[in-house]
PDB file of N, CA and C in Angstrom:
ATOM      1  N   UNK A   1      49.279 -19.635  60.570  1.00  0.00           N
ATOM      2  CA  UNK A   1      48.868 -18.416  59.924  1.00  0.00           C
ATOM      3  C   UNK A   1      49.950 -18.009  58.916  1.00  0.00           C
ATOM      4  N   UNK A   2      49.621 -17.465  57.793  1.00  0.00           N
ATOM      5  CA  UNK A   2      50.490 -17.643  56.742  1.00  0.00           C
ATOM      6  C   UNK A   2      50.414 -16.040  56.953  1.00  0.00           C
ATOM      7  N   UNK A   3      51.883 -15.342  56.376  1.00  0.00           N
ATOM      8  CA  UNK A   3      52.144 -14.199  56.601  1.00  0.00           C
ATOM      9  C   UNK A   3      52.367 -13.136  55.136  1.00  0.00           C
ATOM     10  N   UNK A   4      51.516 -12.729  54.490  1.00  0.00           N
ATOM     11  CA  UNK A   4      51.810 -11.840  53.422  1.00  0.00           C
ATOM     12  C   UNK A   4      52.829 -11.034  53.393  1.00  0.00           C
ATOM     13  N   UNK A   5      53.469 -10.810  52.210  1.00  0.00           N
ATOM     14  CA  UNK A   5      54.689 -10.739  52.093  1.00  0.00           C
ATOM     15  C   UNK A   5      54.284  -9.280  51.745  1.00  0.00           C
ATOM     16  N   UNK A   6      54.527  -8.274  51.911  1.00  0.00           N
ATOM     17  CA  UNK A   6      54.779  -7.086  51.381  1.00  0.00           C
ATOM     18  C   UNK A   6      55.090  -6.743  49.463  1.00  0.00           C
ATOM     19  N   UNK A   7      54.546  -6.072  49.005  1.00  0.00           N
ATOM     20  CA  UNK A   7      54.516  -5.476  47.401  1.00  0.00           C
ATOM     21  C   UNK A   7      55.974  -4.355  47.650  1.00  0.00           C
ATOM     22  N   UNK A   8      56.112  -4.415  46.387  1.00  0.00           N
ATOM     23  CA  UNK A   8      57.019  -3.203  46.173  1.00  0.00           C
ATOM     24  C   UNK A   8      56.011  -1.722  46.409  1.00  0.00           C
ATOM     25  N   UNK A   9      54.910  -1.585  45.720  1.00  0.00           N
ATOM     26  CA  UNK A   9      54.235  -0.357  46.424  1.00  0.00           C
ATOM     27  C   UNK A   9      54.107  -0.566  47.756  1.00  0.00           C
ATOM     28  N   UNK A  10      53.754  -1.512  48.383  1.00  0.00           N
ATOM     29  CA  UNK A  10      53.890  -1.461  50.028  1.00  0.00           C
ATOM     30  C   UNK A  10      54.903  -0.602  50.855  1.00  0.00           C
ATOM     31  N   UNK A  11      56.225  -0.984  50.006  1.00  0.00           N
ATOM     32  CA  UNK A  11      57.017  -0.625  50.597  1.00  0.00           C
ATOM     33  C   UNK A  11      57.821   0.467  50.051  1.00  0.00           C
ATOM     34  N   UNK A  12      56.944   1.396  49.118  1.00  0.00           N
ATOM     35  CA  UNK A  12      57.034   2.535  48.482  1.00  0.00           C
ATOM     36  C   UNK A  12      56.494   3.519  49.264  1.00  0.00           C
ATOM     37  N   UNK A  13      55.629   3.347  49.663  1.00  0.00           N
ATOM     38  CA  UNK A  13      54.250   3.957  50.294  1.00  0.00           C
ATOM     39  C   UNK A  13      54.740   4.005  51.805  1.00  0.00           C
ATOM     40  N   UNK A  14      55.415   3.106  52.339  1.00  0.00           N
ATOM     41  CA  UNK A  14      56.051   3.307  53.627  1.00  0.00           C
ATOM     42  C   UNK A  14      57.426   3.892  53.824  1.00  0.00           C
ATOM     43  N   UNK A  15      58.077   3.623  52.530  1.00  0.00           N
ATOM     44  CA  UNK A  15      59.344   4.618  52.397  1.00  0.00           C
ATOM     45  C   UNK A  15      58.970   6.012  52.636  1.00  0.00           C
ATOM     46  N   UNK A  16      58.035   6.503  51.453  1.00  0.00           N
ATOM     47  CA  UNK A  16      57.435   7.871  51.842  1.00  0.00           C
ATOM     48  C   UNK A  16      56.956   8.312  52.943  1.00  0.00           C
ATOM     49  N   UNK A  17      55.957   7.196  53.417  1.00  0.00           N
ATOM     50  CA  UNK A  17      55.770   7.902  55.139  1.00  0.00           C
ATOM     51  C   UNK A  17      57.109   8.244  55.603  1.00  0.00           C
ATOM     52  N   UNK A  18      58.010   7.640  56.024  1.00  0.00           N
ATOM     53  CA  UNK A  18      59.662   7.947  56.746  1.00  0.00           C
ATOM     54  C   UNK A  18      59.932   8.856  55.943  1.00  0.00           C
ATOM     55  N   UNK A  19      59.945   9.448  54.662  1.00  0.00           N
ATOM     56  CA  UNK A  19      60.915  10.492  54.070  1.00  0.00           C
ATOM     57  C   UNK A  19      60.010  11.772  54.406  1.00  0.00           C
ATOM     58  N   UNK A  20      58.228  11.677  54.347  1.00  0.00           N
ATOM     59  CA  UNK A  20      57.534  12.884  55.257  1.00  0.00           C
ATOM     60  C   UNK A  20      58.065  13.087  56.623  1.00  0.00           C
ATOM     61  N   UNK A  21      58.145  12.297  57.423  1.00  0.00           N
ATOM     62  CA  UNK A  21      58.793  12.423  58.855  1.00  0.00           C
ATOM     63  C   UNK A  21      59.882  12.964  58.589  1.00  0.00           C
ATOM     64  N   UNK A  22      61.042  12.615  58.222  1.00  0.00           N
ATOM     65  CA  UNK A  22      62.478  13.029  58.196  1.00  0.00           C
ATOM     66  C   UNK A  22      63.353  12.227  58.298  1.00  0.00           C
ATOM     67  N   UNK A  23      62.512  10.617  58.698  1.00  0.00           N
ATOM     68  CA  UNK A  23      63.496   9.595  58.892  1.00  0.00           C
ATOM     69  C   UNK A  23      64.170   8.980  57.789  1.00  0.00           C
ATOM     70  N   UNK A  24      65.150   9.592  57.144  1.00  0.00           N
ATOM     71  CA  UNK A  24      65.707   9.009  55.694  1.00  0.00           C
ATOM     72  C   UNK A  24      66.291   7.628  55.917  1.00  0.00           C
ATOM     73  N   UNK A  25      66.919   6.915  57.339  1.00  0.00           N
ATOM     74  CA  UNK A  25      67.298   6.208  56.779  1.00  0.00           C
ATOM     75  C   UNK A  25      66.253   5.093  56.591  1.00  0.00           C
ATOM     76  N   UNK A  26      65.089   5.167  57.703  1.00  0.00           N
ATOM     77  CA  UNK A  26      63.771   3.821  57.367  1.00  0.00           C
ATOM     78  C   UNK A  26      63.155   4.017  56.084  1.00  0.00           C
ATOM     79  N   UNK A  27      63.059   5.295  55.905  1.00  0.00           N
ATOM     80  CA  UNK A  27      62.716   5.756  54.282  1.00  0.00           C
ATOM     81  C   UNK A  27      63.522   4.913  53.266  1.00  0.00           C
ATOM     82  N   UNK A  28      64.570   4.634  53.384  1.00  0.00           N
ATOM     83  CA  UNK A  28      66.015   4.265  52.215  1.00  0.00           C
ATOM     84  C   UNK A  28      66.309   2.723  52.612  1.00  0.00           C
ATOM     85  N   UNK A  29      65.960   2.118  53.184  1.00  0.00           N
ATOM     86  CA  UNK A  29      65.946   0.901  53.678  1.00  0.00           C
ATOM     87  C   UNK A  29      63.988   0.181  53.282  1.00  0.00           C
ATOM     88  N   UNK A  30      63.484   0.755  53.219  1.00  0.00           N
ATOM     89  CA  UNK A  30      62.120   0.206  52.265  1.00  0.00           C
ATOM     90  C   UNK A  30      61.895   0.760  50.892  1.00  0.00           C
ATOM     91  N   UNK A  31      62.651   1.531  50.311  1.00  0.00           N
ATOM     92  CA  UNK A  31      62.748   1.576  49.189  1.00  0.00           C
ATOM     93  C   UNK A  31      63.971   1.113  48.557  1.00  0.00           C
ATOM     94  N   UNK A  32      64.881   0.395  49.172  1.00  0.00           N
ATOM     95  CA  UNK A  32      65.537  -0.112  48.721  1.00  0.00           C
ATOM     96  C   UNK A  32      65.293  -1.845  49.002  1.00  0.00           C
ATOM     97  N   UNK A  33      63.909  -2.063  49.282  1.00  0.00           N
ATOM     98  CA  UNK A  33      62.896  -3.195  49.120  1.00  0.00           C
ATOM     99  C   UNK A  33      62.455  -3.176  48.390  1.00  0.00           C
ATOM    100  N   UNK A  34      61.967  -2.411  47.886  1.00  0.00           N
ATOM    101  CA  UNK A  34      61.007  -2.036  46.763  1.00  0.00           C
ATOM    102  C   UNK A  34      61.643  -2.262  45.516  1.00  0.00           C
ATOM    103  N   UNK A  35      62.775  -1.292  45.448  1.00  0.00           N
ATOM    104  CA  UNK A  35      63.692  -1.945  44.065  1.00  0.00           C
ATOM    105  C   UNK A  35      64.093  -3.315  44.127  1.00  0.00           C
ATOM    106  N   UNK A  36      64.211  -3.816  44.856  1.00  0.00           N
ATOM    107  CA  UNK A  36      64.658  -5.090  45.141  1.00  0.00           C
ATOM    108  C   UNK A  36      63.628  -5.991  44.502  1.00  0.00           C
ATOM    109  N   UNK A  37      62.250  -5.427  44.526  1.00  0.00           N
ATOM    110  CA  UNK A  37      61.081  -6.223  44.398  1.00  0.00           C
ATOM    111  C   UNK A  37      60.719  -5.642  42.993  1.00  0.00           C
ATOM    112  N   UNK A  38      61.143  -4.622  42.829  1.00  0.00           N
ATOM    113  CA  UNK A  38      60.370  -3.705  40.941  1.00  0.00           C
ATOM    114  C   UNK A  38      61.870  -2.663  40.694  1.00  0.00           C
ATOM    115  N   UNK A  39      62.704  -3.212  40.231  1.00  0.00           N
ATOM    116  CA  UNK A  39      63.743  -2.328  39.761  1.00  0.00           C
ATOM    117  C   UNK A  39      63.253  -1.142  38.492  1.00  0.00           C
ATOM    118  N   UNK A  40      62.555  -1.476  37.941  1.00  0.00           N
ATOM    119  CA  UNK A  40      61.436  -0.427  37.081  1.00  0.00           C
ATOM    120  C   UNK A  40      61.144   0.688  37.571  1.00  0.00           C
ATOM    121  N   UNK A  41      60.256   0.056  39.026  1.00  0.00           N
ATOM    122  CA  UNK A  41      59.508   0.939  39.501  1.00  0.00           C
ATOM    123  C   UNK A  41      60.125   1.967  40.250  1.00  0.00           C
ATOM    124  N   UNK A  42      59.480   3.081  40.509  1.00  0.00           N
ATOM    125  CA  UNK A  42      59.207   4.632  41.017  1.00  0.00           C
ATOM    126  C   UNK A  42      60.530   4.412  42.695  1.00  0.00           C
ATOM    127  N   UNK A  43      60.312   3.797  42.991  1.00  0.00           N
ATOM    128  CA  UNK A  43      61.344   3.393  44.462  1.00  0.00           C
ATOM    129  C   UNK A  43      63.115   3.354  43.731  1.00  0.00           C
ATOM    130  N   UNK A  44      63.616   3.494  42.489  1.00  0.00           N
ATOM    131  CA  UNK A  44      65.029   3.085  42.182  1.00  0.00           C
ATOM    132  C   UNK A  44      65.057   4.679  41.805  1.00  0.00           C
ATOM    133  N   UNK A  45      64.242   5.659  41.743  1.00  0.00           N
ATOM    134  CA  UNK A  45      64.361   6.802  42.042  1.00  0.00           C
ATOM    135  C   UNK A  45      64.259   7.669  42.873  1.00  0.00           C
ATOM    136  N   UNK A  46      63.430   6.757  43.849  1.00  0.00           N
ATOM    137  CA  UNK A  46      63.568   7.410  45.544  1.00  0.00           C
ATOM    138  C   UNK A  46      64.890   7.209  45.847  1.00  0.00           C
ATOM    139  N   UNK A  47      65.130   6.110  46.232  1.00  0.00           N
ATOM    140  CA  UNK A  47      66.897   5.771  46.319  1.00  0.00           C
ATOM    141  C   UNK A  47      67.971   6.770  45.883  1.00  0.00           C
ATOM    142  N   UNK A  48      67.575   7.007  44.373  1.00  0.00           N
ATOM    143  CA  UNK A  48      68.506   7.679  43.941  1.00  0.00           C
ATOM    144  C   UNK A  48      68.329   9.364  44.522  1.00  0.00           C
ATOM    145  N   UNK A  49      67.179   9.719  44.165  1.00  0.00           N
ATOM    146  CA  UNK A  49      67.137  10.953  45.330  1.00  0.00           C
ATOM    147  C   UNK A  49      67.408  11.290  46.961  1.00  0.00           C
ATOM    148  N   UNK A  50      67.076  10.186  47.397  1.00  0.00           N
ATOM    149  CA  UNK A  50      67.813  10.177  48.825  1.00  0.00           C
ATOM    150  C   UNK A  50      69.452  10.247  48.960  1.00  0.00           C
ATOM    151  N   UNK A  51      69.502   9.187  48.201  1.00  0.00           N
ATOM    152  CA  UNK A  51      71.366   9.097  47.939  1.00  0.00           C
ATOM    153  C   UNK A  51      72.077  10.813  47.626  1.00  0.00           C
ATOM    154  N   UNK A  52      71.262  11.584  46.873  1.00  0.00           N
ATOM    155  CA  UNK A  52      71.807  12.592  46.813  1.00  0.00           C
ATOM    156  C   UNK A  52      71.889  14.099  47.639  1.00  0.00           C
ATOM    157  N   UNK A  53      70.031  13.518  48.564  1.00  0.00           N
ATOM    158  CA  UNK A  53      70.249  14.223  49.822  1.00  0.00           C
ATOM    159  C   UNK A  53      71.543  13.958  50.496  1.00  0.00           C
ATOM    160  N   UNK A  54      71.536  12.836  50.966  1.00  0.00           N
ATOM    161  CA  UNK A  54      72.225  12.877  52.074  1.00  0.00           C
ATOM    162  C   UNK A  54      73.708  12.912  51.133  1.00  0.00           C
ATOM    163  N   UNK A  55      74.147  12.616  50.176  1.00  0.00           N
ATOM    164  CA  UNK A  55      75.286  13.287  50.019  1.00  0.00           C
ATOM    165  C   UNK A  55      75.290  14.939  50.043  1.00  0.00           C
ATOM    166  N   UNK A  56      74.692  15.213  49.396  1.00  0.00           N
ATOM    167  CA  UNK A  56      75.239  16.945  49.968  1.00  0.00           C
ATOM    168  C   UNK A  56      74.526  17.474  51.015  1.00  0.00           C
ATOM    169  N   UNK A  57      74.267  16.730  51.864  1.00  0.00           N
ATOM    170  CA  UNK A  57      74.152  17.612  53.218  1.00  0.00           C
ATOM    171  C   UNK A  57      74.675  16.799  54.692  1.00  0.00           C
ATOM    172  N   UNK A  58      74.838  15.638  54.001  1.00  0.00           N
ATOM    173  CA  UNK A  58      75.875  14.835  55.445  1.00  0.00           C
ATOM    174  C   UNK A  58      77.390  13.977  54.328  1.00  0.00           C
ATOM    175  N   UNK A  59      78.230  15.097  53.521  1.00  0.00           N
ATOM    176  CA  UNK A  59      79.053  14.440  52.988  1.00  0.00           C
ATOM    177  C   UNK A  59      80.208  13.606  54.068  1.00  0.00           C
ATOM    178  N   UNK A  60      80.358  14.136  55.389  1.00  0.00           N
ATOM    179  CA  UNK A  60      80.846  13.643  56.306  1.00  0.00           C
ATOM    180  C   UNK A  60      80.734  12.297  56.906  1.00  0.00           C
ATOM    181  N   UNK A  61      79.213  11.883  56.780  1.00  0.00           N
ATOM    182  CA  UNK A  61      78.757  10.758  57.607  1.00  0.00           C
ATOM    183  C   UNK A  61      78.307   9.949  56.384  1.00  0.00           C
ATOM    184  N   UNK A  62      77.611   9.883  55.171  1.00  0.00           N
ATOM    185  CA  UNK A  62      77.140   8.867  54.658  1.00  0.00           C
ATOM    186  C   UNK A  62      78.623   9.122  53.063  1.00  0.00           C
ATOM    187  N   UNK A  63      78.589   8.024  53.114  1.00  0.00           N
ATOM    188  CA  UNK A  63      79.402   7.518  51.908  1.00  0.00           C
ATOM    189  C   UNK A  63      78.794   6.560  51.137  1.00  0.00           C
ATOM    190  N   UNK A  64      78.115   6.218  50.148  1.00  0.00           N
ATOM    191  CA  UNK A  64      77.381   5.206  49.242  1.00  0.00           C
ATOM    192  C   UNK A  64      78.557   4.471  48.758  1.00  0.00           C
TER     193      UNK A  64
END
């Protein structure tokens, strides 16, 4: 059985589910698939917005 590989919207679309929940980091770990897969695309600005959550509100714990 051959296994389809996931799209960069795939894994745009599932980043967002985790960033509705609250889970930033499964959120930031599939959109940083996504750029990986469409550096263009809409996910190299999720990234970059997450990156700036969690810097100003956990400057303690996350360091980029």
């Amino acid at each position: 059985m051959e296994r389809k590989r996931k799209t960069a919207e795939e894994y745009c679309v599932q980043g967002d589910a985790h960033r509705r929940r609250g889970d930033f980091s499964s959120a930031m770990n599939c959109y940083l698939q996504a750029a990986r897969l469409d550096p263009e695309g809409p996910a190299a600005t999720a990234v970059e917005m997450l990156q700036n959550i969690m810097n100003f509100y956990c400057k303690d714990i996350y360091n980029p």
